[in-house]
Structures are given as C-alpha cells and as structure tokens.
C-alpha atoms as a PDB file:
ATOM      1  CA  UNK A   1     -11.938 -14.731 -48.305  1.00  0.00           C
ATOM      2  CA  UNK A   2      -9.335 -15.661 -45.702  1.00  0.00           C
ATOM      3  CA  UNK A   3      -9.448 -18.951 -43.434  1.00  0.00           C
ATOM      4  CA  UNK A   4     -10.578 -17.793 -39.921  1.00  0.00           C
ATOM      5  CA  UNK A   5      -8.454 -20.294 -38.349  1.00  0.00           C
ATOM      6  CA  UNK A   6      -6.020 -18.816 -35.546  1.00  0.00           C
ATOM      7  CA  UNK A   7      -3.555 -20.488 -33.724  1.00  0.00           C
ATOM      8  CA  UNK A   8      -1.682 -19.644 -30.267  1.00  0.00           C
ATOM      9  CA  UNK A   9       2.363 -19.399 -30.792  1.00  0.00           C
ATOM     10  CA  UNK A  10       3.395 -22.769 -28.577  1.00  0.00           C
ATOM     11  CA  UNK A  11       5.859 -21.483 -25.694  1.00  0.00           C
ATOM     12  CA  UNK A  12       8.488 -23.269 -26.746  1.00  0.00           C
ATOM     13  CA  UNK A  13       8.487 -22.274 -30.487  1.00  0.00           C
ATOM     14  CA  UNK A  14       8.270 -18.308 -29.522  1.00  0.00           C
ATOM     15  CA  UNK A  15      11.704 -19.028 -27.255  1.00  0.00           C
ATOM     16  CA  UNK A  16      13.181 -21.101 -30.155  1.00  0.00           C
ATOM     17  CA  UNK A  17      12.807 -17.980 -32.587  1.00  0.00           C
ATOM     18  CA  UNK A  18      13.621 -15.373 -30.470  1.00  0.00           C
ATOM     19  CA  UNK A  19      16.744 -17.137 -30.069  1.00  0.00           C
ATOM     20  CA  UNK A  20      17.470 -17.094 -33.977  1.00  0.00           C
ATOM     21  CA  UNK A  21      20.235 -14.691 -34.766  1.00  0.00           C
ATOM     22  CA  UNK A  22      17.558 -11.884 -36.996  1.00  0.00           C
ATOM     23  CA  UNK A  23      16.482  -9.824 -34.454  1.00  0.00           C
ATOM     24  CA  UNK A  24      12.950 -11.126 -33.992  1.00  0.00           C
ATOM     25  CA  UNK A  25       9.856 -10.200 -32.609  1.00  0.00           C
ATOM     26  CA  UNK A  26       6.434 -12.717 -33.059  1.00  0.00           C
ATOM     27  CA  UNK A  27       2.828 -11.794 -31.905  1.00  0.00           C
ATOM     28  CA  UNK A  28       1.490 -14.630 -29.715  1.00  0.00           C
ATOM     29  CA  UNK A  29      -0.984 -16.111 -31.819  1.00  0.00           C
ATOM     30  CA  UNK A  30      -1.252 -15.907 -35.708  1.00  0.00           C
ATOM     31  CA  UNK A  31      -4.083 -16.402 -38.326  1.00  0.00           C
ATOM     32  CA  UNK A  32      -4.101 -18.977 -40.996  1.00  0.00           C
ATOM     33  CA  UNK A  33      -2.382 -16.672 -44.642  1.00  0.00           C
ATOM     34  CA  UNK A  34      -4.604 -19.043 -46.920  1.00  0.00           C
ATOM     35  CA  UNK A  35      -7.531 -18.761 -48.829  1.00  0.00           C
ATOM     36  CA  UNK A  36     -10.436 -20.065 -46.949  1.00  0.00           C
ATOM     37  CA  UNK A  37      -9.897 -24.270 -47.262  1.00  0.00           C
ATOM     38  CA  UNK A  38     -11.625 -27.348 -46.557  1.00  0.00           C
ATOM     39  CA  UNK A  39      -7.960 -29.603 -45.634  1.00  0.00           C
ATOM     40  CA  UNK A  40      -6.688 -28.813 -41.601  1.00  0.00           C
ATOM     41  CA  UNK A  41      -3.099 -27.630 -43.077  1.00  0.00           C
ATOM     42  CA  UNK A  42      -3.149 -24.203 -41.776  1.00  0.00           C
ATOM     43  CA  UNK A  43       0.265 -21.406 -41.965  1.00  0.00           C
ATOM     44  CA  UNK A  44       0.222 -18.377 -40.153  1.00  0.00           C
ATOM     45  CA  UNK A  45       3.313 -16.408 -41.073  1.00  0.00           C
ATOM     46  CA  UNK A  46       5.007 -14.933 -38.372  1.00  0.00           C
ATOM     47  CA  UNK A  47       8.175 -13.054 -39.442  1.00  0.00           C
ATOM     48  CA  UNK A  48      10.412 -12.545 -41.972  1.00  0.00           C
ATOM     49  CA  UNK A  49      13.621 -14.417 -41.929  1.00  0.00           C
ATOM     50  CA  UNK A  50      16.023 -12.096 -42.439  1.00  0.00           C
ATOM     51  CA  UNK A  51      16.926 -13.703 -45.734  1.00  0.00           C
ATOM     52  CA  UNK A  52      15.696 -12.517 -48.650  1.00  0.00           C
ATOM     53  CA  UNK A  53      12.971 -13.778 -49.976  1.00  0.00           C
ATOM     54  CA  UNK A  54      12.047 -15.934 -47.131  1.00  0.00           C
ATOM     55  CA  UNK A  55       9.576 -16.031 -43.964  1.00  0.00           C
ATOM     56  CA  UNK A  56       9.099 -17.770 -41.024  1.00  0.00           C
ATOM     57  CA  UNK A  57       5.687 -19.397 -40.889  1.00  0.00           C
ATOM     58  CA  UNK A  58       4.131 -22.059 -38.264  1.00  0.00           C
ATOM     59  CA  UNK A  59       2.429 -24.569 -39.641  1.00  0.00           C
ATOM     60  CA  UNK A  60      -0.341 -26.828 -37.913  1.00  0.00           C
ATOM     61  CA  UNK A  61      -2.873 -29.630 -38.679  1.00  0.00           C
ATOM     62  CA  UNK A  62      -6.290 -29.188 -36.669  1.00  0.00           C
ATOM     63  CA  UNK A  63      -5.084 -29.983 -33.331  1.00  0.00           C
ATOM     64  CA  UNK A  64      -1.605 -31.993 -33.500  1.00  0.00           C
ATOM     65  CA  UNK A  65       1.165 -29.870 -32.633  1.00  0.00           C
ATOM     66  CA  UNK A  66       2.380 -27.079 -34.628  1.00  0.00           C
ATOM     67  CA  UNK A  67       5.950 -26.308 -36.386  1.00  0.00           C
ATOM     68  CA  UNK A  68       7.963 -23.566 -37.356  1.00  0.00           C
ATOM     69  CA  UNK A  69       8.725 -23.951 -41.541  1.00  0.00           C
ATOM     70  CA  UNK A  70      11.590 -21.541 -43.475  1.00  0.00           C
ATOM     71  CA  UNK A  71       9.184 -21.359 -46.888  1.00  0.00           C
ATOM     72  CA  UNK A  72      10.461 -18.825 -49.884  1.00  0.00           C
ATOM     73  CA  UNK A  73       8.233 -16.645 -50.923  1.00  0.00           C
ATOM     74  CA  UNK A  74       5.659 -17.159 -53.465  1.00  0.00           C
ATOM     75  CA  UNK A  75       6.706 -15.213 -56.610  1.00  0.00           C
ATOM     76  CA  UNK A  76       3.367 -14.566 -58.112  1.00  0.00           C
ATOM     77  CA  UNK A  77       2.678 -11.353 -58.903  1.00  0.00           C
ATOM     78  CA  UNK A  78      -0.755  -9.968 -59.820  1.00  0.00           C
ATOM     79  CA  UNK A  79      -1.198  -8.964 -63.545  1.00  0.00           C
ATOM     80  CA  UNK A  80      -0.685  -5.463 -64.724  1.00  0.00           C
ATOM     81  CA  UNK A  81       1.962  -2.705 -64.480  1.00  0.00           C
ATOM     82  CA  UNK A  82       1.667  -2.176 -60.543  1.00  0.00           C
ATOM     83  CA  UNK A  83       1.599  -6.278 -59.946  1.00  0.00           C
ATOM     84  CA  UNK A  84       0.983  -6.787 -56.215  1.00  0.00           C
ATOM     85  CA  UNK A  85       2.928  -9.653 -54.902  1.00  0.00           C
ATOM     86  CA  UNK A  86       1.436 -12.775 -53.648  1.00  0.00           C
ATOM     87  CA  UNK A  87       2.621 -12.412 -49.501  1.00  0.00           C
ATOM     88  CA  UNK A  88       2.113 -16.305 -49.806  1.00  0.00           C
ATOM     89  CA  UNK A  89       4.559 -18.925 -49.517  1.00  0.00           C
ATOM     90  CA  UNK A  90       6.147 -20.668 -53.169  1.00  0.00           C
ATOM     91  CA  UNK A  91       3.937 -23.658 -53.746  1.00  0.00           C
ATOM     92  CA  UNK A  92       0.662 -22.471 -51.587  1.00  0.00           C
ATOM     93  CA  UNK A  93      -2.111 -24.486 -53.398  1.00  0.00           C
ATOM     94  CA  UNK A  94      -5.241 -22.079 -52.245  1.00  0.00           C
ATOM     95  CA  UNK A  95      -5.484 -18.862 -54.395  1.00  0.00           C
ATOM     96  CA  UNK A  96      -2.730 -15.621 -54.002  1.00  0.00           C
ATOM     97  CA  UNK A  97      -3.613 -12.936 -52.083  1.00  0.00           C
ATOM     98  CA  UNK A  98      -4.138 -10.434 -54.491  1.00  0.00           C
ATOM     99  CA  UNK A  99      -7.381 -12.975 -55.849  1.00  0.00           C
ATOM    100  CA  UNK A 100      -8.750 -12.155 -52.686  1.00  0.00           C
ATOM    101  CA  UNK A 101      -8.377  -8.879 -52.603  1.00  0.00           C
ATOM    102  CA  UNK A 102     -10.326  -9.119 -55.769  1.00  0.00           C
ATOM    103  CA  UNK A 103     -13.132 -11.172 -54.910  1.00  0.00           C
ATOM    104  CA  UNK A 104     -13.382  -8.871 -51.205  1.00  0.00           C
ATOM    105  CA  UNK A 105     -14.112  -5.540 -52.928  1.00  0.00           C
ATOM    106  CA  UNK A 106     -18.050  -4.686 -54.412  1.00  0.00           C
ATOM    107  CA  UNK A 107     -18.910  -3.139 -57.500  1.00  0.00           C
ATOM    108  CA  UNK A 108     -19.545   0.458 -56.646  1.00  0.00           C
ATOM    109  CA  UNK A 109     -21.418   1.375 -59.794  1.00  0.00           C
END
C-alpha cells in the first residue's frame, strides 16, 4: 500500500527545474513513491533526469521545507523471467514497488 502523503511543488523549486537544461515538465504537486511509513521522510518523484538511470525527486519532512534530490535508481528487480523494476530510488528502505503490487491484488479463486 502506498503512503497517501502529497505534497505541493514549492514555486521556487518548479522555476529551478524548469530551468535545468533536460527539457522538463513537473505536475504541481506529487505523492509520496514509498511504501506506506511511520518516519515523516517522504519523496515524490517528479521527473526523470535526463541521465540514465537517474530521477529527480523532492524530498520533504512533515512540514519543514522541501528539496529537490538527483537519486539513481533502485536496481531491484522483481523475481522471475519478466522482473519488473523497482521505480524506487537505490537505497529506499520501505519495500519495492513490485511488493506492492503484490500485496494490492486479491486472490480470485
């Protein structure tokens, strides 16, 4: 289950990416990535960097101010021949985002 902790895109960080050299469009507000967690450290991603195997994610602490963080990718892959890949940053401590994908869907039988 994902956090449902959202957080607006501060003014000044949405003008300081949009004047990064990638081509870059950002929503105005983004949703915490991570698993649902009980610490206020919450990372919305917002865009890929333009390098590879890095994204742009801000990063914010209950209230205090937020920051934009260049993260690499996490490089966990799910098991099995068609291993979905994490979408997390490298070093996330909450689970990967295939393990919620896992725990989301019901038994059908």
């Amino acid at each position: 289950m994902r956090c449902t902790h959202w957080r607006r895109v501060p003014f000044d960080l949405a003008r300081e990416v949009q004047e990064m050299p990638a081509d870059t469009c950002i929503d105005r507000a983004v949703r915490c990535q991570l698993s649902v967690h009980d610490d206020g450290q919450h990372s919305g991603l917002l865009t890929d960097t333009g390098t590879y195997g890095t994204a742009l994610w801000l990063r914010w602490h209950g209230t205090e101010e937020a920051e934009l963080v260049v993260l690499p990718d996490c490089p966990v892959t799910a098991p099995g021949p068609d291993g979905e890949g994490c979408c997390l940053f490298a070093g996330h401590a909450q689970q990967h985002i295939w393990e919620d994908a896992l725990k989301e869907v019901p038994c059908t039988n």
